[in-house]
PDB file of N, CA and C in Angstrom:
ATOM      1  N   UNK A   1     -13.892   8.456 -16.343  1.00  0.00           N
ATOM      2  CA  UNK A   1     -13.837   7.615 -15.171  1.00  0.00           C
ATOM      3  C   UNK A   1     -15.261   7.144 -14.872  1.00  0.00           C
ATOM      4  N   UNK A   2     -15.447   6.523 -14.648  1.00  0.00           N
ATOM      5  CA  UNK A   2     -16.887   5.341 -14.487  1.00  0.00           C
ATOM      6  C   UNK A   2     -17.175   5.423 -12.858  1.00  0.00           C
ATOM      7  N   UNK A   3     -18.500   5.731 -12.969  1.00  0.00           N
ATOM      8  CA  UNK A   3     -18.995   5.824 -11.359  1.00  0.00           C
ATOM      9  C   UNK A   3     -18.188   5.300 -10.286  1.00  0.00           C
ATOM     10  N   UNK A   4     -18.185   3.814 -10.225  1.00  0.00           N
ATOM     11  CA  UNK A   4     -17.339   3.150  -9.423  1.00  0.00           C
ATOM     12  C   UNK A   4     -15.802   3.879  -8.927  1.00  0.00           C
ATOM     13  N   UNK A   5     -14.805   4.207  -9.781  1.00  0.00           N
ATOM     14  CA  UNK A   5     -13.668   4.498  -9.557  1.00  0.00           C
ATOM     15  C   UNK A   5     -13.979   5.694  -8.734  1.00  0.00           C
ATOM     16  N   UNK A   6     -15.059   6.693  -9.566  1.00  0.00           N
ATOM     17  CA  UNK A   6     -15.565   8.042  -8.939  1.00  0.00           C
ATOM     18  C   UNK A   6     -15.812   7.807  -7.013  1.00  0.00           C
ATOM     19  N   UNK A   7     -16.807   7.034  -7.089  1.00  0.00           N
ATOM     20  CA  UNK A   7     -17.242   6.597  -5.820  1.00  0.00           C
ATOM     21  C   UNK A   7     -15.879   5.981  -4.473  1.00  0.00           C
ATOM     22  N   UNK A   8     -15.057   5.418  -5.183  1.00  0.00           N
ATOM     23  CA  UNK A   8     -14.086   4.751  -4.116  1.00  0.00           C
ATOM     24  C   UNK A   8     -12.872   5.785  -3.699  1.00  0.00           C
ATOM     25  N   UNK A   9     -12.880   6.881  -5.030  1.00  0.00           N
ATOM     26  CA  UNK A   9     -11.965   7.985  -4.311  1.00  0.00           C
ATOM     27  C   UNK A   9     -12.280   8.997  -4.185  1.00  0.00           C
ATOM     28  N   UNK A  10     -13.901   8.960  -3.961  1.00  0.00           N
ATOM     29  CA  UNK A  10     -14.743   9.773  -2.866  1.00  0.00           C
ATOM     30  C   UNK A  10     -14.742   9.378  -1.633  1.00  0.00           C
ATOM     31  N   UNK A  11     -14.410   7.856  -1.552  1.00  0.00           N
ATOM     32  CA  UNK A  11     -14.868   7.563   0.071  1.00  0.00           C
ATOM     33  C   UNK A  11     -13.273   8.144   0.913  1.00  0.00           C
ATOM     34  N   UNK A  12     -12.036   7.502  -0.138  1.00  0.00           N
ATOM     35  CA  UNK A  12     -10.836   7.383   0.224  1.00  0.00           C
ATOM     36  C   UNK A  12     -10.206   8.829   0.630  1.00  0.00           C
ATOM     37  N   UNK A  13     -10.852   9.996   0.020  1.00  0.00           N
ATOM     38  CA  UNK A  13     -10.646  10.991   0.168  1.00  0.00           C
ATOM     39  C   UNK A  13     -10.707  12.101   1.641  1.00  0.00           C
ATOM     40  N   UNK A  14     -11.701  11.460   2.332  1.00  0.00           N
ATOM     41  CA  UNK A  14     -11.730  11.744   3.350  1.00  0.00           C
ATOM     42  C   UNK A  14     -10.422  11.581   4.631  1.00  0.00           C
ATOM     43  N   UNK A  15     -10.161   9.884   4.570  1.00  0.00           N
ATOM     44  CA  UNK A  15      -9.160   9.199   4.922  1.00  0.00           C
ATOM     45  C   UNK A  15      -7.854   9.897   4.766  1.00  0.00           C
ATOM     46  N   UNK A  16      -7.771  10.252   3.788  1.00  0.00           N
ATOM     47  CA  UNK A  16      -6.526  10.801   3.221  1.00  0.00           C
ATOM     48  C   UNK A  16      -6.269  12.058   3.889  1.00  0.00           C
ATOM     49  N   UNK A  17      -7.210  13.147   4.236  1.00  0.00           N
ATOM     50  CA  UNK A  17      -7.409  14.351   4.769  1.00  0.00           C
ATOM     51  C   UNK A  17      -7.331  14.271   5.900  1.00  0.00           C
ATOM     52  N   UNK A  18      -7.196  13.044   6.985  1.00  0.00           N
ATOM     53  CA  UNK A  18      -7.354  13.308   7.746  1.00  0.00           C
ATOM     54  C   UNK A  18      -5.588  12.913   8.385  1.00  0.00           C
ATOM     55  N   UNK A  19      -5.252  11.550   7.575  1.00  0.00           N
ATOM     56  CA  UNK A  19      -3.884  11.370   7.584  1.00  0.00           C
ATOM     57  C   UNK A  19      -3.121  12.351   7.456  1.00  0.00           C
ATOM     58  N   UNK A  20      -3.117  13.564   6.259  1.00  0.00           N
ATOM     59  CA  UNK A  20      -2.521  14.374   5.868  1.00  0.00           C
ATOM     60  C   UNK A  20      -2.342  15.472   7.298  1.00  0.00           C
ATOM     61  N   UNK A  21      -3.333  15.879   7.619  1.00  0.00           N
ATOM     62  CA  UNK A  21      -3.532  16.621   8.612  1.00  0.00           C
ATOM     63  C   UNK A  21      -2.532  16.162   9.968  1.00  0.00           C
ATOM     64  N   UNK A  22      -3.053  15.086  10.135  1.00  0.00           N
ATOM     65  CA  UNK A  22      -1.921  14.500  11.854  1.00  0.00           C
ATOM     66  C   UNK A  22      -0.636  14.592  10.936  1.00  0.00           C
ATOM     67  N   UNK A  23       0.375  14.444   9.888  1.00  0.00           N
ATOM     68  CA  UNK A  23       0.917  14.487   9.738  1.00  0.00           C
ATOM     69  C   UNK A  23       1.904  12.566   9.731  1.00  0.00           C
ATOM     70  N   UNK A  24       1.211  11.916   9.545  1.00  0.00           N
ATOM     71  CA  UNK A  24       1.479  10.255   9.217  1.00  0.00           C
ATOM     72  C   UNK A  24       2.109  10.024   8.170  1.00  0.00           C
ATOM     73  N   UNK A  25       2.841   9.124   8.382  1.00  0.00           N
ATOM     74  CA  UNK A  25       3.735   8.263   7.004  1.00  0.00           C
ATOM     75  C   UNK A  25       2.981   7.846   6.454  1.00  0.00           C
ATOM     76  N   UNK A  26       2.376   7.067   5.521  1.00  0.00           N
ATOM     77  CA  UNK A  26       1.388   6.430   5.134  1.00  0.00           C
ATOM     78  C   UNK A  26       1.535   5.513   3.916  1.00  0.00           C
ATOM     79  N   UNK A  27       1.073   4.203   4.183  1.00  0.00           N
ATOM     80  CA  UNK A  27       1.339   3.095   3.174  1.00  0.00           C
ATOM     81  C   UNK A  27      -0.112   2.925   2.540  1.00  0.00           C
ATOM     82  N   UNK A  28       0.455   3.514   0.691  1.00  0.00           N
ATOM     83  CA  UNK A  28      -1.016   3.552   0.261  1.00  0.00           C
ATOM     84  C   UNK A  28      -0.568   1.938  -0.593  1.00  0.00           C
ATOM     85  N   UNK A  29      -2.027   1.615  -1.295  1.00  0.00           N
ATOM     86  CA  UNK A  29      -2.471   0.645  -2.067  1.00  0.00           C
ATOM     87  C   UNK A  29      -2.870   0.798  -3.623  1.00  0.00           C
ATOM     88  N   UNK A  30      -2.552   0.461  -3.925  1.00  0.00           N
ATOM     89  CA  UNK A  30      -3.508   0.778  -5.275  1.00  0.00           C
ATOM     90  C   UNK A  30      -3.065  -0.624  -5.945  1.00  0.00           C
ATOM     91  N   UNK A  31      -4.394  -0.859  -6.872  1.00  0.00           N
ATOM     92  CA  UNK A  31      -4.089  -2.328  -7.577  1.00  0.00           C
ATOM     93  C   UNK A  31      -4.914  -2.478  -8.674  1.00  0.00           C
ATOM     94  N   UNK A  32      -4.469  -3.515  -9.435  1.00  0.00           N
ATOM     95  CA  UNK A  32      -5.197  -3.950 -10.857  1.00  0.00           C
ATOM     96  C   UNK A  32      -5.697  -5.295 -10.743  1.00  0.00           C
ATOM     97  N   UNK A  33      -6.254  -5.228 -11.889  1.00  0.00           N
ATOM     98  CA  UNK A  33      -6.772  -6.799 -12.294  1.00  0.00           C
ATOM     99  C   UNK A  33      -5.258  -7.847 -12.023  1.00  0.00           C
ATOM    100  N   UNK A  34      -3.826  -7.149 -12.698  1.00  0.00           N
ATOM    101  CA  UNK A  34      -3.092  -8.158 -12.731  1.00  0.00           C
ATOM    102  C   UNK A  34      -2.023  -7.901 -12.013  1.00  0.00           C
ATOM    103  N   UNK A  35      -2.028  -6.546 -11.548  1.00  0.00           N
ATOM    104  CA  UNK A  35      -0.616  -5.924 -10.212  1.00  0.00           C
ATOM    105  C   UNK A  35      -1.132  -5.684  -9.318  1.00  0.00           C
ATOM    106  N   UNK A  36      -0.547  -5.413  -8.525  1.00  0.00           N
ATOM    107  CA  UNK A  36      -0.740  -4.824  -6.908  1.00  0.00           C
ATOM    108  C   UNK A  36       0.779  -3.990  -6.536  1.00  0.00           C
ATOM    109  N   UNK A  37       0.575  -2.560  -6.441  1.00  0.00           N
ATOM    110  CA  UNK A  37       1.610  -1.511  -5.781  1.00  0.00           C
ATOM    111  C   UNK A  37       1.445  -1.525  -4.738  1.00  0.00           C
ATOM    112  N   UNK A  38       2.381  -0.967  -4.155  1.00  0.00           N
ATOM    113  CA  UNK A  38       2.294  -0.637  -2.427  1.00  0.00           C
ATOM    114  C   UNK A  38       3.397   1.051  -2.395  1.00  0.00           C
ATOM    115  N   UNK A  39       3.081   1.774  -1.613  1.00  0.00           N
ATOM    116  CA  UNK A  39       4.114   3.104  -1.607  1.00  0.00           C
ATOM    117  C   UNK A  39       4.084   3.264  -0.151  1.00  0.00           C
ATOM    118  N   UNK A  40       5.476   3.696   0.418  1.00  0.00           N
ATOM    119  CA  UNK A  40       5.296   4.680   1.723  1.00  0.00           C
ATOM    120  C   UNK A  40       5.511   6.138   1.707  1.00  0.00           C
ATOM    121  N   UNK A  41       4.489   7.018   1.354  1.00  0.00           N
ATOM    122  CA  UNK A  41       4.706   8.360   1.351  1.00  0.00           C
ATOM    123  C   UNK A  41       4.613   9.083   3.116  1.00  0.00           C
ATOM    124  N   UNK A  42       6.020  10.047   2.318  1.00  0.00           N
ATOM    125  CA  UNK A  42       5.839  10.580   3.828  1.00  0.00           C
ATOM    126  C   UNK A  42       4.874  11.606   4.400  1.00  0.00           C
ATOM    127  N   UNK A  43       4.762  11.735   5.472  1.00  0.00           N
ATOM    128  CA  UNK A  43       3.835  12.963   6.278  1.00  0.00           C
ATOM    129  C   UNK A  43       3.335  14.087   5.180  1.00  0.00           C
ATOM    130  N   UNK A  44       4.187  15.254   4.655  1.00  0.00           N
ATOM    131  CA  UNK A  44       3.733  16.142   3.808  1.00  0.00           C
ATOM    132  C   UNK A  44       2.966  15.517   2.396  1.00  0.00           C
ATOM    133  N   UNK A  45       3.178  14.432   2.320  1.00  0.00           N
ATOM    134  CA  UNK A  45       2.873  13.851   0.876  1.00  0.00           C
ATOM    135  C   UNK A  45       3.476  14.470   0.061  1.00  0.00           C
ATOM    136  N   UNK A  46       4.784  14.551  -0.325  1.00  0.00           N
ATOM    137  CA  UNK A  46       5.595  15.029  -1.291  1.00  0.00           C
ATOM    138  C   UNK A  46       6.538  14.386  -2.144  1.00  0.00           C
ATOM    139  N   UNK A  47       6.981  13.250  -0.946  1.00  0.00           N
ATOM    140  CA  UNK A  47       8.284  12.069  -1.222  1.00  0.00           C
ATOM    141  C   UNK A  47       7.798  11.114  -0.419  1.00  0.00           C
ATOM    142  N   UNK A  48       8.077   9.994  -1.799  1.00  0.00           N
ATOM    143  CA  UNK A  48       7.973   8.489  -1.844  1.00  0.00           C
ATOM    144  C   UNK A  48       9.290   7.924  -0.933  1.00  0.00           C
ATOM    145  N   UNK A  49       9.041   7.476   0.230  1.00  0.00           N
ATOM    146  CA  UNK A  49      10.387   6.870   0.861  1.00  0.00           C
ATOM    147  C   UNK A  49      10.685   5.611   0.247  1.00  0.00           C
ATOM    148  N   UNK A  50       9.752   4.684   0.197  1.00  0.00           N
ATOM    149  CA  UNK A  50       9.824   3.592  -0.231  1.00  0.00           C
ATOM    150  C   UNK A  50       8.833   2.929  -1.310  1.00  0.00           C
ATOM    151  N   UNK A  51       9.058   1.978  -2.139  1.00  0.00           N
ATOM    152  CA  UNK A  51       7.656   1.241  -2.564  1.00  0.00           C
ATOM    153  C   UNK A  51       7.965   0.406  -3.177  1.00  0.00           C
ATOM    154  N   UNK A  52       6.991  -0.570  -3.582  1.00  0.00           N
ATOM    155  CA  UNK A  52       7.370  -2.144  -4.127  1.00  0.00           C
ATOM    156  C   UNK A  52       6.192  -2.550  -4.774  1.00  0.00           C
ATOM    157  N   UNK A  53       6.195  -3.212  -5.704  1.00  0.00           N
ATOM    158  CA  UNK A  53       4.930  -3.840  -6.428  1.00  0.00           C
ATOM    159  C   UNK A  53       5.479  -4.890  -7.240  1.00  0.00           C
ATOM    160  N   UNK A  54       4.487  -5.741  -7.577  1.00  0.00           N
ATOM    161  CA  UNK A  54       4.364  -6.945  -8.828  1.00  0.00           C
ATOM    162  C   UNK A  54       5.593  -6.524  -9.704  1.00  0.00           C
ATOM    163  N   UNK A  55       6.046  -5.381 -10.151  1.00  0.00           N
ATOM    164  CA  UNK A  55       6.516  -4.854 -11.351  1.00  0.00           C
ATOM    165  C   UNK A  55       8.029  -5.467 -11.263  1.00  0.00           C
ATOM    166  N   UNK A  56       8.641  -5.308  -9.822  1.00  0.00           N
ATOM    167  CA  UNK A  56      10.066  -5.847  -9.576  1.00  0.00           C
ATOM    168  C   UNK A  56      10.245  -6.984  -9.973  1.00  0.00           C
ATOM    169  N   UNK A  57      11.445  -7.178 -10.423  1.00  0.00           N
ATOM    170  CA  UNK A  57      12.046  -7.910 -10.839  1.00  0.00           C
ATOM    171  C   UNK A  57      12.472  -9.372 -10.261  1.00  0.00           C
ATOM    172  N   UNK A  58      12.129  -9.517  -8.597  1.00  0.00           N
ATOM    173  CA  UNK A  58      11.831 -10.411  -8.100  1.00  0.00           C
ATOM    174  C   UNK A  58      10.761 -11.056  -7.853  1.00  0.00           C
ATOM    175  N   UNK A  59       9.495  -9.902  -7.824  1.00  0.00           N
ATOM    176  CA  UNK A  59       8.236 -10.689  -8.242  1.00  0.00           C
ATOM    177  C   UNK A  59       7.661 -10.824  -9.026  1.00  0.00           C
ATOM    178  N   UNK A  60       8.250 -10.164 -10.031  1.00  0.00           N
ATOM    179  CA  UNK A  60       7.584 -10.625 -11.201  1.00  0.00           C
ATOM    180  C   UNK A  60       7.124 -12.083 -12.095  1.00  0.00           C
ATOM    181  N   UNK A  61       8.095 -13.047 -11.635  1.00  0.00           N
ATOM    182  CA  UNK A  61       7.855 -14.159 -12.268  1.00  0.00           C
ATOM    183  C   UNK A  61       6.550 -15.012 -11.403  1.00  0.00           C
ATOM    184  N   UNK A  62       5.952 -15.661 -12.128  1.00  0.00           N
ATOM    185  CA  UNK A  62       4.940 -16.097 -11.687  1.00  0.00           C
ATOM    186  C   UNK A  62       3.390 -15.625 -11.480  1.00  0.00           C
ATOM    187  N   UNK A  63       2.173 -15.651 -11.061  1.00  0.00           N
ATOM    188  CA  UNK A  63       1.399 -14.912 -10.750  1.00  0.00           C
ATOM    189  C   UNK A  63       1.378 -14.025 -10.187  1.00  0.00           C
ATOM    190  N   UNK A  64       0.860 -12.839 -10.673  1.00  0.00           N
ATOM    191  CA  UNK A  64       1.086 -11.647 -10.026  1.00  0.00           C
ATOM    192  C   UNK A  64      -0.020 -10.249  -9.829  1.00  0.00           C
ATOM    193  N   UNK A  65      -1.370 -11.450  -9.722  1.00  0.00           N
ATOM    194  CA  UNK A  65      -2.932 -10.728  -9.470  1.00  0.00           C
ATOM    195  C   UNK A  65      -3.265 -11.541  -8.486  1.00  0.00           C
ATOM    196  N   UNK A  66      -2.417 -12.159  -7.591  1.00  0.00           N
ATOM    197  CA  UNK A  66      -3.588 -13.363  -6.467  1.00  0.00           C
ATOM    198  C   UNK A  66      -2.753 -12.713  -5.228  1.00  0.00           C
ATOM    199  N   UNK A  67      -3.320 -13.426  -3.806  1.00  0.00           N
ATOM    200  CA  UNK A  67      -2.969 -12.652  -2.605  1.00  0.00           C
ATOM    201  C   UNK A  67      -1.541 -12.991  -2.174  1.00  0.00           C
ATOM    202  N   UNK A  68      -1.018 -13.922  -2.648  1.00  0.00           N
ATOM    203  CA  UNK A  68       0.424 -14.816  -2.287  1.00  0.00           C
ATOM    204  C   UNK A  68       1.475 -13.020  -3.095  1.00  0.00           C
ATOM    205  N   UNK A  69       1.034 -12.833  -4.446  1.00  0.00           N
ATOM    206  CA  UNK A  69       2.070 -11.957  -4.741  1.00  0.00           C
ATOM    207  C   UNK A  69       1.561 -10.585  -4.169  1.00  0.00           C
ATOM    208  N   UNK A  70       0.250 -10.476  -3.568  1.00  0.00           N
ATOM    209  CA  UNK A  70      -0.163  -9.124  -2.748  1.00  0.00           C
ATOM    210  C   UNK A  70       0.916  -9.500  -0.880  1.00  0.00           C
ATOM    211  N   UNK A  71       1.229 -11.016  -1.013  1.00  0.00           N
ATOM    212  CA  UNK A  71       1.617 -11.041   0.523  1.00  0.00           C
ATOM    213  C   UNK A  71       3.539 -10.655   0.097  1.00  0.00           C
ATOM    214  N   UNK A  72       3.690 -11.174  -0.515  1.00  0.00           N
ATOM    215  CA  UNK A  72       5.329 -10.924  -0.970  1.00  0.00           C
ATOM    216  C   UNK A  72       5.412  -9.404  -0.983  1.00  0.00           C
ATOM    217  N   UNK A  73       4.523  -8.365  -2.020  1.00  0.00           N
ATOM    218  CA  UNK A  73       5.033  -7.061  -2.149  1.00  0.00           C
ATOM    219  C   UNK A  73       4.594  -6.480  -0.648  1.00  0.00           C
ATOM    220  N   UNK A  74       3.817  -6.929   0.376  1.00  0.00           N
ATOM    221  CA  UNK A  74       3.639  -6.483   1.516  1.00  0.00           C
ATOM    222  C   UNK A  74       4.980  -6.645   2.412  1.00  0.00           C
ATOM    223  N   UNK A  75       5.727  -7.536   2.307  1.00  0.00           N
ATOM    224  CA  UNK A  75       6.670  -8.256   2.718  1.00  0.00           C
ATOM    225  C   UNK A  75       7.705  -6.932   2.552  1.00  0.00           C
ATOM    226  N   UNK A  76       8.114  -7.383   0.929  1.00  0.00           N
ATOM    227  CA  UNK A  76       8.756  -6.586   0.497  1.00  0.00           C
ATOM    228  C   UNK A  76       9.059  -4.807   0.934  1.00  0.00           C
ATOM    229  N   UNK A  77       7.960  -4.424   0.761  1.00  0.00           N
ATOM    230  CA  UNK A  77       7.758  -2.770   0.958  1.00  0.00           C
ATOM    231  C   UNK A  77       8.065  -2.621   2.640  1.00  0.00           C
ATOM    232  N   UNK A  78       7.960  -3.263   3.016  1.00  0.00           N
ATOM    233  CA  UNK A  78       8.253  -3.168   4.869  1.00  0.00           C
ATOM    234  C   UNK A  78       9.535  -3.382   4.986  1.00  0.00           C
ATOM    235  N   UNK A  79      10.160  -4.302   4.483  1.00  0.00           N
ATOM    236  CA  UNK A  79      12.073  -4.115   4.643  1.00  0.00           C
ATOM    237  C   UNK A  79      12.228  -2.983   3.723  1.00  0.00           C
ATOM    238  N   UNK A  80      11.868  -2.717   2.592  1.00  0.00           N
ATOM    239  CA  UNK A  80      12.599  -1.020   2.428  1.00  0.00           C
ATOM    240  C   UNK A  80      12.202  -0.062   2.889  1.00  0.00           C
ATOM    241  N   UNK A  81      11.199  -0.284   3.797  1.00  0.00           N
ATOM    242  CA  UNK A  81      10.551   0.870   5.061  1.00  0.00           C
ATOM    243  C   UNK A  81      11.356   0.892   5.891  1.00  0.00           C
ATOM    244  N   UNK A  82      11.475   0.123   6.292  1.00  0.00           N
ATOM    245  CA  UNK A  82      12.798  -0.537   7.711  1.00  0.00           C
ATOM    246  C   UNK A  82      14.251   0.203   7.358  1.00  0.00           C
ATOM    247  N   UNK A  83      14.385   0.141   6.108  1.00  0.00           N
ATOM    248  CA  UNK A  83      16.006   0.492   5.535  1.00  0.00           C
ATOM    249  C   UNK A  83      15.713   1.959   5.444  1.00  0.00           C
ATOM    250  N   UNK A  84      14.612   2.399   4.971  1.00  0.00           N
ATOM    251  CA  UNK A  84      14.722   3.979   4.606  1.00  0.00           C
ATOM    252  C   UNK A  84      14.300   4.746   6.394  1.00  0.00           C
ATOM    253  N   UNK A  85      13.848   3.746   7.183  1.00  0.00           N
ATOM    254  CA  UNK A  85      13.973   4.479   8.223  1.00  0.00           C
ATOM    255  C   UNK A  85      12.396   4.582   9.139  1.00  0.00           C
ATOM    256  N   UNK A  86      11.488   3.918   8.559  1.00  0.00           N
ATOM    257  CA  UNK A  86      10.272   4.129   8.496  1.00  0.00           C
ATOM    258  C   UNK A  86       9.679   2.697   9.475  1.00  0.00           C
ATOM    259  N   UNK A  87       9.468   2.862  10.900  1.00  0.00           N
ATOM    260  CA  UNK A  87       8.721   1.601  11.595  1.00  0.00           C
ATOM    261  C   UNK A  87       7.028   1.941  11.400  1.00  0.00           C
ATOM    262  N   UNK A  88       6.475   2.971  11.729  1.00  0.00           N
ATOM    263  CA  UNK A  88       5.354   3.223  11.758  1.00  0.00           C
ATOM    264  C   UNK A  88       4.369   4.155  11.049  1.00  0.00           C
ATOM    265  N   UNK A  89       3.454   3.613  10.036  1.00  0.00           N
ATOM    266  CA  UNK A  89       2.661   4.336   9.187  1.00  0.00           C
ATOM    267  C   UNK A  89       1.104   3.839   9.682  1.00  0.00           C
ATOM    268  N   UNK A  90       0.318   4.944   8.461  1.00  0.00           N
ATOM    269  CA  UNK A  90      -1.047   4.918   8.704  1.00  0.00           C
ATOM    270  C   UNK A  90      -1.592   4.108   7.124  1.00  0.00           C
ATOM    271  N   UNK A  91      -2.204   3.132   7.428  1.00  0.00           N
ATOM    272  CA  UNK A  91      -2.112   2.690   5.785  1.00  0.00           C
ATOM    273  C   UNK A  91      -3.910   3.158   5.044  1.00  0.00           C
ATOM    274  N   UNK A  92      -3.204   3.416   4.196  1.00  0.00           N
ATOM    275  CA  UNK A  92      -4.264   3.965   2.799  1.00  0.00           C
ATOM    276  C   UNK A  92      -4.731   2.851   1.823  1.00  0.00           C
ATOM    277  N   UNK A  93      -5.910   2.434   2.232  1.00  0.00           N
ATOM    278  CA  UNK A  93      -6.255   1.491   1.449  1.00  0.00           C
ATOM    279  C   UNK A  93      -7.090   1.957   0.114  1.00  0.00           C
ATOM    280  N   UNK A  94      -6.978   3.419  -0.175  1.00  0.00           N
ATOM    281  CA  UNK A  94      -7.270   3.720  -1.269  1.00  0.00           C
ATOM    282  C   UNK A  94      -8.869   3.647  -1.526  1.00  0.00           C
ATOM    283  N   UNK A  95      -9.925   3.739  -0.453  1.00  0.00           N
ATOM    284  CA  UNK A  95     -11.001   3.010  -1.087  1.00  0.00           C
ATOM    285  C   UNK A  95     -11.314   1.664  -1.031  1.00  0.00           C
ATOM    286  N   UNK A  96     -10.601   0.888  -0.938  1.00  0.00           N
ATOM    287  CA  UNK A  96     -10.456  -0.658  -1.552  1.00  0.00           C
ATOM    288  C   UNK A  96     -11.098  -1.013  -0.542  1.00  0.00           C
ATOM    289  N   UNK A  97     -11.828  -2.774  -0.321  1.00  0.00           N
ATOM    290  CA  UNK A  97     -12.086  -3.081   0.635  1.00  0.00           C
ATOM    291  C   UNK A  97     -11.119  -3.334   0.963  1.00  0.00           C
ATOM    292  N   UNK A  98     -10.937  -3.533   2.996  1.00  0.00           N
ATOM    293  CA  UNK A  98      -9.858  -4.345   3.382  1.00  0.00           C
ATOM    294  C   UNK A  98     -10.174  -5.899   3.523  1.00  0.00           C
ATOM    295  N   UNK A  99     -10.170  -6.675   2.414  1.00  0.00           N
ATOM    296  CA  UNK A  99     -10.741  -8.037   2.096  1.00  0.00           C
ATOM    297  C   UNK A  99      -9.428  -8.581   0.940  1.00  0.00           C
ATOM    298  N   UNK A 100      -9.221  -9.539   0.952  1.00  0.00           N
ATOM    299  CA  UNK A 100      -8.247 -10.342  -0.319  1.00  0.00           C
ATOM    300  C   UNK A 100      -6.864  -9.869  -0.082  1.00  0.00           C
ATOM    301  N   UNK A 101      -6.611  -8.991  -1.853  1.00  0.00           N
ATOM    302  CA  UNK A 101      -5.074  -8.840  -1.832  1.00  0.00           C
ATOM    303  C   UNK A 101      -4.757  -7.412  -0.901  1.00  0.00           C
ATOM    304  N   UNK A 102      -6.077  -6.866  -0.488  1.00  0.00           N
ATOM    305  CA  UNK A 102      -5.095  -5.483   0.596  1.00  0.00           C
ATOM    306  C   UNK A 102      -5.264  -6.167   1.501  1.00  0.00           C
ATOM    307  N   UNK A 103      -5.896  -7.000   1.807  1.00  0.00           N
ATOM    308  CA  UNK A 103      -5.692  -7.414   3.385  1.00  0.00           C
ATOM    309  C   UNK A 103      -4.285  -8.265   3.464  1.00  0.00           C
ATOM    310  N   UNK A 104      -3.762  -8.979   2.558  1.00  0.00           N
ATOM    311  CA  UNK A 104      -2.622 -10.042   2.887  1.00  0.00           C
ATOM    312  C   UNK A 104      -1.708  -9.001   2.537  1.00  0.00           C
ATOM    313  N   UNK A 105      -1.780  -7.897   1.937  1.00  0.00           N
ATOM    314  CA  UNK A 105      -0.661  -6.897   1.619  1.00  0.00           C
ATOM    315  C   UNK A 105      -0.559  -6.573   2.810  1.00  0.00           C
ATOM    316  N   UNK A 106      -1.647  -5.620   3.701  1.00  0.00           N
ATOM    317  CA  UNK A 106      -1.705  -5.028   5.117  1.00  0.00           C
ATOM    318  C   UNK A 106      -0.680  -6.071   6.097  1.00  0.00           C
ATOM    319  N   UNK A 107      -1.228  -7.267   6.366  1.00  0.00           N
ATOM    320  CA  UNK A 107      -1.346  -8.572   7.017  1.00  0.00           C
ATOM    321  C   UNK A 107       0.422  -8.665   6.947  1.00  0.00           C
ATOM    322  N   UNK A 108       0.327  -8.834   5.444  1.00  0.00           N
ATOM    323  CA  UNK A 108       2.309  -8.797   5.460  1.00  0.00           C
ATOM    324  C   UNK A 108       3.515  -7.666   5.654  1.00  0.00           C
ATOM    325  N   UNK A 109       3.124  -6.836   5.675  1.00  0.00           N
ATOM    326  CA  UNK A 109       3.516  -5.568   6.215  1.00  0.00           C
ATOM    327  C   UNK A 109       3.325  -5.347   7.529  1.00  0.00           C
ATOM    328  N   UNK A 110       2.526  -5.793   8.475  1.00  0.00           N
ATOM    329  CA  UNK A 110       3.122  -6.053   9.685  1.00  0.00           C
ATOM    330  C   UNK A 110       3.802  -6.971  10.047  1.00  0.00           C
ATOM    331  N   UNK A 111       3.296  -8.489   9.527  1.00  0.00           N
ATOM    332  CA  UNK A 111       4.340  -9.274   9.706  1.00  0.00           C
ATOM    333  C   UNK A 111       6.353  -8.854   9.284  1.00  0.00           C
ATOM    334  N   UNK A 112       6.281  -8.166   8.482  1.00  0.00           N
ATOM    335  CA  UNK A 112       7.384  -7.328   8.238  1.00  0.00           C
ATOM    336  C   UNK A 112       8.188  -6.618   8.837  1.00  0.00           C
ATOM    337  N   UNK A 113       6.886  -5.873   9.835  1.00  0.00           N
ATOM    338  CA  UNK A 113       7.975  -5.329  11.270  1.00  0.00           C
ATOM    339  C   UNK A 113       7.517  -3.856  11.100  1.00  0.00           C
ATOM    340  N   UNK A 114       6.447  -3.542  10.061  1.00  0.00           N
ATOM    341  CA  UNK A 114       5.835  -2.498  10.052  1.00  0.00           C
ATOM    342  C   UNK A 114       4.307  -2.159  11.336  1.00  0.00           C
ATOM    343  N   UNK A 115       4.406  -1.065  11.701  1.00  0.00           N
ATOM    344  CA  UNK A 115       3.182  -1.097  12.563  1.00  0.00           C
ATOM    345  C   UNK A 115       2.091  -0.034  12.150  1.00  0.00           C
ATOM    346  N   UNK A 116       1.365  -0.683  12.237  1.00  0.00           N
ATOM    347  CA  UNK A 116      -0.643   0.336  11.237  1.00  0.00           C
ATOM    348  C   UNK A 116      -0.872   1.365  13.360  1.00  0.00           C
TER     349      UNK A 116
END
C-alpha cells in the first residue's frame, strides 16, 4: 500500500471510532478511478443494510467515474435505505475529500430523503 492510501485511512480511522462508539448507521464511500460504491452499515458494523454502486445493472451503462453517476448511486442507495428501514445515518467519507464525486454522492443522498 503506498503512503497515500496509508495516510487517508489513518485520517478516516479516527472518524470511524468515533461513529462506532455512539452507535450510528453509517453511509460509507469508497471509490475508484472508474466506480464509485456507497454502503449503509449498521451501528455494530457487522451488517450491510443496504448498498449501491456503478456495478448495478442500472448504472452501469454509460459513464461511470464522473459526479452525474456518483449523483445516481447517491440517489439510489437512499431508496434502499428508505426500504430497509434506515432515515438517518452518519456518513463515512472514508478519508476522501468531501469535494466532486463524494460530495454529489453525499448531496444525493439527502436529496433522497436520507439525513447526515
Amino acid at each position: 500500500m503506498n503512503d497515500k492510501t496509508q495516510a487517508r485511512l489513518r485520517r478516516a480511522r479516527k472518524s470511524r471510532v468515533r461513529m462506532r462508539t455512539a452507535g450510528d448507521v453509517r453511509l460509507t464511500v469508497n471509490r475508484t478511478p472508474r466506480h464509485i460504491y456507497a454502503q449503509i452499515i449498521n451501528g455494530e458494523g457487522d451488517r450491510v443494510l443496504a448498498q449501491a454502486s456503478t456495478l448495478d445493472k442500472d448504472l452501469r451503462s454509460g459513464a461511470t467515474g464522473n459526479i452525474e453517476a456518483a449523483a445516481a448511486v447517491g440517489k439510489l442507495v437512499a431508496e434502499r435505505a428508505k426500504a430497509a428501514g434506515v432515515t438517518e445515518v452518519a456518513f463515512d467519507r472514508s478519508g476522501y475529500k468531501y469535494h466532486g464525486r463524494v460530495k454529489a454522492l453525499a448531496d444525493a443522498a439527502r436529496e433522497g430523503g436520507l439525513e447526515f
